[in-house]
C-alpha atoms as a PDB file:
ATOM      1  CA  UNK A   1      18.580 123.004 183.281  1.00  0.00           C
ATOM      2  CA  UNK A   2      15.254 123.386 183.829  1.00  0.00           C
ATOM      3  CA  UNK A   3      13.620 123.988 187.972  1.00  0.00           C
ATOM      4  CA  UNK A   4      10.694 122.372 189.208  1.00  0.00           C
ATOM      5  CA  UNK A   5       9.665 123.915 192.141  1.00  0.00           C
ATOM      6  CA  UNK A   6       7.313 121.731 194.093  1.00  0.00           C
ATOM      7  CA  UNK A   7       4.452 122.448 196.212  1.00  0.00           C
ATOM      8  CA  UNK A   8       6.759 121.989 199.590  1.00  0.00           C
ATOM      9  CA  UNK A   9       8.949 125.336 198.162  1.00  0.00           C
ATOM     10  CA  UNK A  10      11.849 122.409 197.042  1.00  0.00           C
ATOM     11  CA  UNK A  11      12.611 122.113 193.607  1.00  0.00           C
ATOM     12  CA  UNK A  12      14.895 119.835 191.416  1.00  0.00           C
ATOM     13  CA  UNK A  13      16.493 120.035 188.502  1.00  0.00           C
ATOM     14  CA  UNK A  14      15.832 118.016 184.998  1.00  0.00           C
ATOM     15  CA  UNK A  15      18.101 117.433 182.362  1.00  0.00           C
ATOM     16  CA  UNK A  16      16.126 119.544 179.204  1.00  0.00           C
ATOM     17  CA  UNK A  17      13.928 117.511 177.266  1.00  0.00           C
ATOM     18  CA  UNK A  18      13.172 115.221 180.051  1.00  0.00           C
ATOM     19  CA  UNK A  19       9.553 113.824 180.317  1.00  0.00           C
ATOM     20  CA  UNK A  20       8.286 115.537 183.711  1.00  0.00           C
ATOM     21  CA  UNK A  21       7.018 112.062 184.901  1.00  0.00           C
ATOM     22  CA  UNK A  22      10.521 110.883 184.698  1.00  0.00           C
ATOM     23  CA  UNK A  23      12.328 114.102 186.357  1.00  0.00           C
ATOM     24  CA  UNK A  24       9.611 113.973 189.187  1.00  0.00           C
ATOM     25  CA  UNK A  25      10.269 110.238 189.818  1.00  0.00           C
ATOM     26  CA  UNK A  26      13.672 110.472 189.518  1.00  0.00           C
ATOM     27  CA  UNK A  27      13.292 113.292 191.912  1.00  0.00           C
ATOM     28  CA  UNK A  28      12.084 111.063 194.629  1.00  0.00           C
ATOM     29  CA  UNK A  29       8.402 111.940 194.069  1.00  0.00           C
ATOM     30  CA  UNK A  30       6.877 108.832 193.848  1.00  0.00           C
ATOM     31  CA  UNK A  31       3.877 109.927 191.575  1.00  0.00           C
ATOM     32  CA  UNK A  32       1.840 107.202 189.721  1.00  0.00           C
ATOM     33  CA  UNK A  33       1.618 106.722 185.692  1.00  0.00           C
ATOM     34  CA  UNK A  34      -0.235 103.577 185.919  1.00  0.00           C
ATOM     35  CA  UNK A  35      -0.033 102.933 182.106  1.00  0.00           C
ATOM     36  CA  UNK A  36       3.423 103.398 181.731  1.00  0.00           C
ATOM     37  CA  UNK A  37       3.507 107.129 180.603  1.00  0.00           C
ATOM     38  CA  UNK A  38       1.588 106.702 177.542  1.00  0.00           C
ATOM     39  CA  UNK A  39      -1.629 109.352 177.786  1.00  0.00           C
ATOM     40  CA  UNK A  40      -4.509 106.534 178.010  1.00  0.00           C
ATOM     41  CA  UNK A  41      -4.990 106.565 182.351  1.00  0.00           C
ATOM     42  CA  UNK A  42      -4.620 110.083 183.708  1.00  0.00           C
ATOM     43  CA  UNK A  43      -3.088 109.037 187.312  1.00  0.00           C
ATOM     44  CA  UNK A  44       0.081 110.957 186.461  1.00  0.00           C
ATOM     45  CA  UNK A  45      -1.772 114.141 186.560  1.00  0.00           C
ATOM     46  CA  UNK A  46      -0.246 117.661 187.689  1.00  0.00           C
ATOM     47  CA  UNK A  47      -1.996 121.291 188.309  1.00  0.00           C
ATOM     48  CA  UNK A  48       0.830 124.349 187.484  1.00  0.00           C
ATOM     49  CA  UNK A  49       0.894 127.250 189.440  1.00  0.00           C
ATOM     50  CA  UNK A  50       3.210 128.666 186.953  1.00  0.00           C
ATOM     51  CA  UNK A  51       5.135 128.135 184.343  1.00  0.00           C
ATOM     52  CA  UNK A  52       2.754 125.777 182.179  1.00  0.00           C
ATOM     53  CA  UNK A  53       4.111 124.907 178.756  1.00  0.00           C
ATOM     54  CA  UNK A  54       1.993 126.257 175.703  1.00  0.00           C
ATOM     55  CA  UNK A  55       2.127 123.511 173.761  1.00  0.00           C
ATOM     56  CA  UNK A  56       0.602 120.015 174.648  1.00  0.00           C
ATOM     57  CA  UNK A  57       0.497 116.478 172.714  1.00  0.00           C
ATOM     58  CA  UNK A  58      -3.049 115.428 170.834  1.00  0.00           C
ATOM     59  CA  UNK A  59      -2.750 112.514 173.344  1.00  0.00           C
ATOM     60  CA  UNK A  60      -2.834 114.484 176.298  1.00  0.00           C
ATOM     61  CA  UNK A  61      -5.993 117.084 175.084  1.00  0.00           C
ATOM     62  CA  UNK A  62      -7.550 114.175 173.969  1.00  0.00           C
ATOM     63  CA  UNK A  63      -7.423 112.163 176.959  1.00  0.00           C
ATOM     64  CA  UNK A  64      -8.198 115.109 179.172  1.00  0.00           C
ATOM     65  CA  UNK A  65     -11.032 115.708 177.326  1.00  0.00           C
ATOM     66  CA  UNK A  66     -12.630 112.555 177.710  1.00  0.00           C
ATOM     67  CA  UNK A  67     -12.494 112.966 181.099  1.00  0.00           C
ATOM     68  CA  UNK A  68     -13.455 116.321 181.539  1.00  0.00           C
ATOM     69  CA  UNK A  69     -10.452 117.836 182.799  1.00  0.00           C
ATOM     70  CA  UNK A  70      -8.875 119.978 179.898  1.00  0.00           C
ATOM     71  CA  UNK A  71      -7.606 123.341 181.576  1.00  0.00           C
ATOM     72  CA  UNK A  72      -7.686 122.004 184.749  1.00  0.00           C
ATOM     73  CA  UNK A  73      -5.000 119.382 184.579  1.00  0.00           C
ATOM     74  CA  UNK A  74      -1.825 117.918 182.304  1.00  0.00           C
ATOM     75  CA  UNK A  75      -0.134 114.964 182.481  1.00  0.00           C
ATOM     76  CA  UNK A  76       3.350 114.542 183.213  1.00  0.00           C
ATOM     77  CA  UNK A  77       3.736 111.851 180.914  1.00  0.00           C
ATOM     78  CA  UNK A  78       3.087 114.378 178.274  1.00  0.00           C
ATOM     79  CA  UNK A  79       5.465 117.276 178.911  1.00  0.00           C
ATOM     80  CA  UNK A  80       8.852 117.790 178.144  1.00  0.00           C
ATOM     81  CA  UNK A  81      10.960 119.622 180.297  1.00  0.00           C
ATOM     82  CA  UNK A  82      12.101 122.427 178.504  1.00  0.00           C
ATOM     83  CA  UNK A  83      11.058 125.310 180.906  1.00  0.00           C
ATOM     84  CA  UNK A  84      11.033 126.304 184.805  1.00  0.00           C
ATOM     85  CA  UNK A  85       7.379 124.840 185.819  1.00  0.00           C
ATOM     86  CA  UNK A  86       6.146 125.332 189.766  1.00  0.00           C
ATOM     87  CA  UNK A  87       3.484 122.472 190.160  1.00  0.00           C
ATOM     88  CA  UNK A  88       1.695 119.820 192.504  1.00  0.00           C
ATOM     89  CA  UNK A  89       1.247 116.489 191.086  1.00  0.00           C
ATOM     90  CA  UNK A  90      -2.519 114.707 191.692  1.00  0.00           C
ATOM     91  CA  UNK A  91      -1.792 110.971 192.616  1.00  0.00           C
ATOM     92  CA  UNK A  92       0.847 109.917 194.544  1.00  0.00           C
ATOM     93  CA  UNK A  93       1.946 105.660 195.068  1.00  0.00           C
ATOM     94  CA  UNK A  94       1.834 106.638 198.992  1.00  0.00           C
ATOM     95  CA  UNK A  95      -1.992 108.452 198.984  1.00  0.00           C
ATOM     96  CA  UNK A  96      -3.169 105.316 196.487  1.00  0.00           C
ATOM     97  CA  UNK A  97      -4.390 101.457 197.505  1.00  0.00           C
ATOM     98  CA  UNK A  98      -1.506 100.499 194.590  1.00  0.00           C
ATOM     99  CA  UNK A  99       1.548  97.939 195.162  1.00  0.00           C
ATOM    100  CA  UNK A 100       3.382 100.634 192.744  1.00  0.00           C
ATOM    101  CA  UNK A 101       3.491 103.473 190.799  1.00  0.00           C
ATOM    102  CA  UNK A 102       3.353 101.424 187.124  1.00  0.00           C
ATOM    103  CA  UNK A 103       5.835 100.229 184.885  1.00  0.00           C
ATOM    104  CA  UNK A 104       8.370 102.951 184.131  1.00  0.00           C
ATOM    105  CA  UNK A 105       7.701 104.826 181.264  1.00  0.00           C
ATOM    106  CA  UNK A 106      10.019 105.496 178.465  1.00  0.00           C
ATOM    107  CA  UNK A 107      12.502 108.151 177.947  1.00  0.00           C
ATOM    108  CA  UNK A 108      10.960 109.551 174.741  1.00  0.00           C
ATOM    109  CA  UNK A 109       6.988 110.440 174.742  1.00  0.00           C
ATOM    110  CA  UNK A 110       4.684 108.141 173.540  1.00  0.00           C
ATOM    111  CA  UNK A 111       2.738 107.781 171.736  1.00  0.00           C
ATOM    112  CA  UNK A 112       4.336 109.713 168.986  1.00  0.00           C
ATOM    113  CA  UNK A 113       3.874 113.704 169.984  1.00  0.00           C
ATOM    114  CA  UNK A 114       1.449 115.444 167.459  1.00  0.00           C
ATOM    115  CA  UNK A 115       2.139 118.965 169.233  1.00  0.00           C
ATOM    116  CA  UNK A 116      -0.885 121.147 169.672  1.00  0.00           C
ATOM    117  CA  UNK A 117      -1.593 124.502 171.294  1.00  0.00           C
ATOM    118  CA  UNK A 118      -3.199 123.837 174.746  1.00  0.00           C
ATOM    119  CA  UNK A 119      -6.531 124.959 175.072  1.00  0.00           C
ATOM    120  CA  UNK A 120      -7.516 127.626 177.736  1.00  0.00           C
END
């Protein structure tokens, strides 16, 4: 199983091929993905200090993109867990003015991955 070592020294484990957003919520972090894991709001974002995959979804560059944050962030709702990863997440429900974190996202990725290299 893949680690996730968090920015306290902790880490958890995920079940590979996880979504991160889901192994860091079910974690106990309780890390926001206001639009229910699906690439279009950017509040589940996470920096890596190592371990960041290779490979990212055309959602994810896209949206980062358009906000001007492509190399500096991912989003969890984007990445599998198929690696160990040592991150800090961006947004948490307990740092925000939300009532909660958004709607749960699914288990699979969505939209549909189209899997492209990440750009450096």
């Amino acid at each position: 199983m893949p680690k996730i070592t968090l920015p306290d020294g902790s880490s958890l484990e995920a079940p590979a091929g996880k979504r991160l957003v889901l192994a860091l919520e079910d974690g106990g972090v309780d890390i926001l993905h206001r639009c229910g894991g699906h690439a279009r709001c950017t509040t589940c974002r996470v920096q890596f200090q190592a371990g960041e995959p290779e490979m990212m979804t055309a959602a994810e560059r896209d949206r980062l993109a358009e906000s001007g944050l492509v190399g500096q962030y991912r989003l969890s709702c984007q990445i599998v867990c198929d690696q160990d990863m040592a991150l800090a997440w961006v947004n948490r429900l307990a740092d925000s003015s939300y009532s909660d974190v958004g709607g749960r996202p699914e288990d699979a990725i969505t939209p549909p991955p189209e899997w492209v290299k990440r750009p450096r």
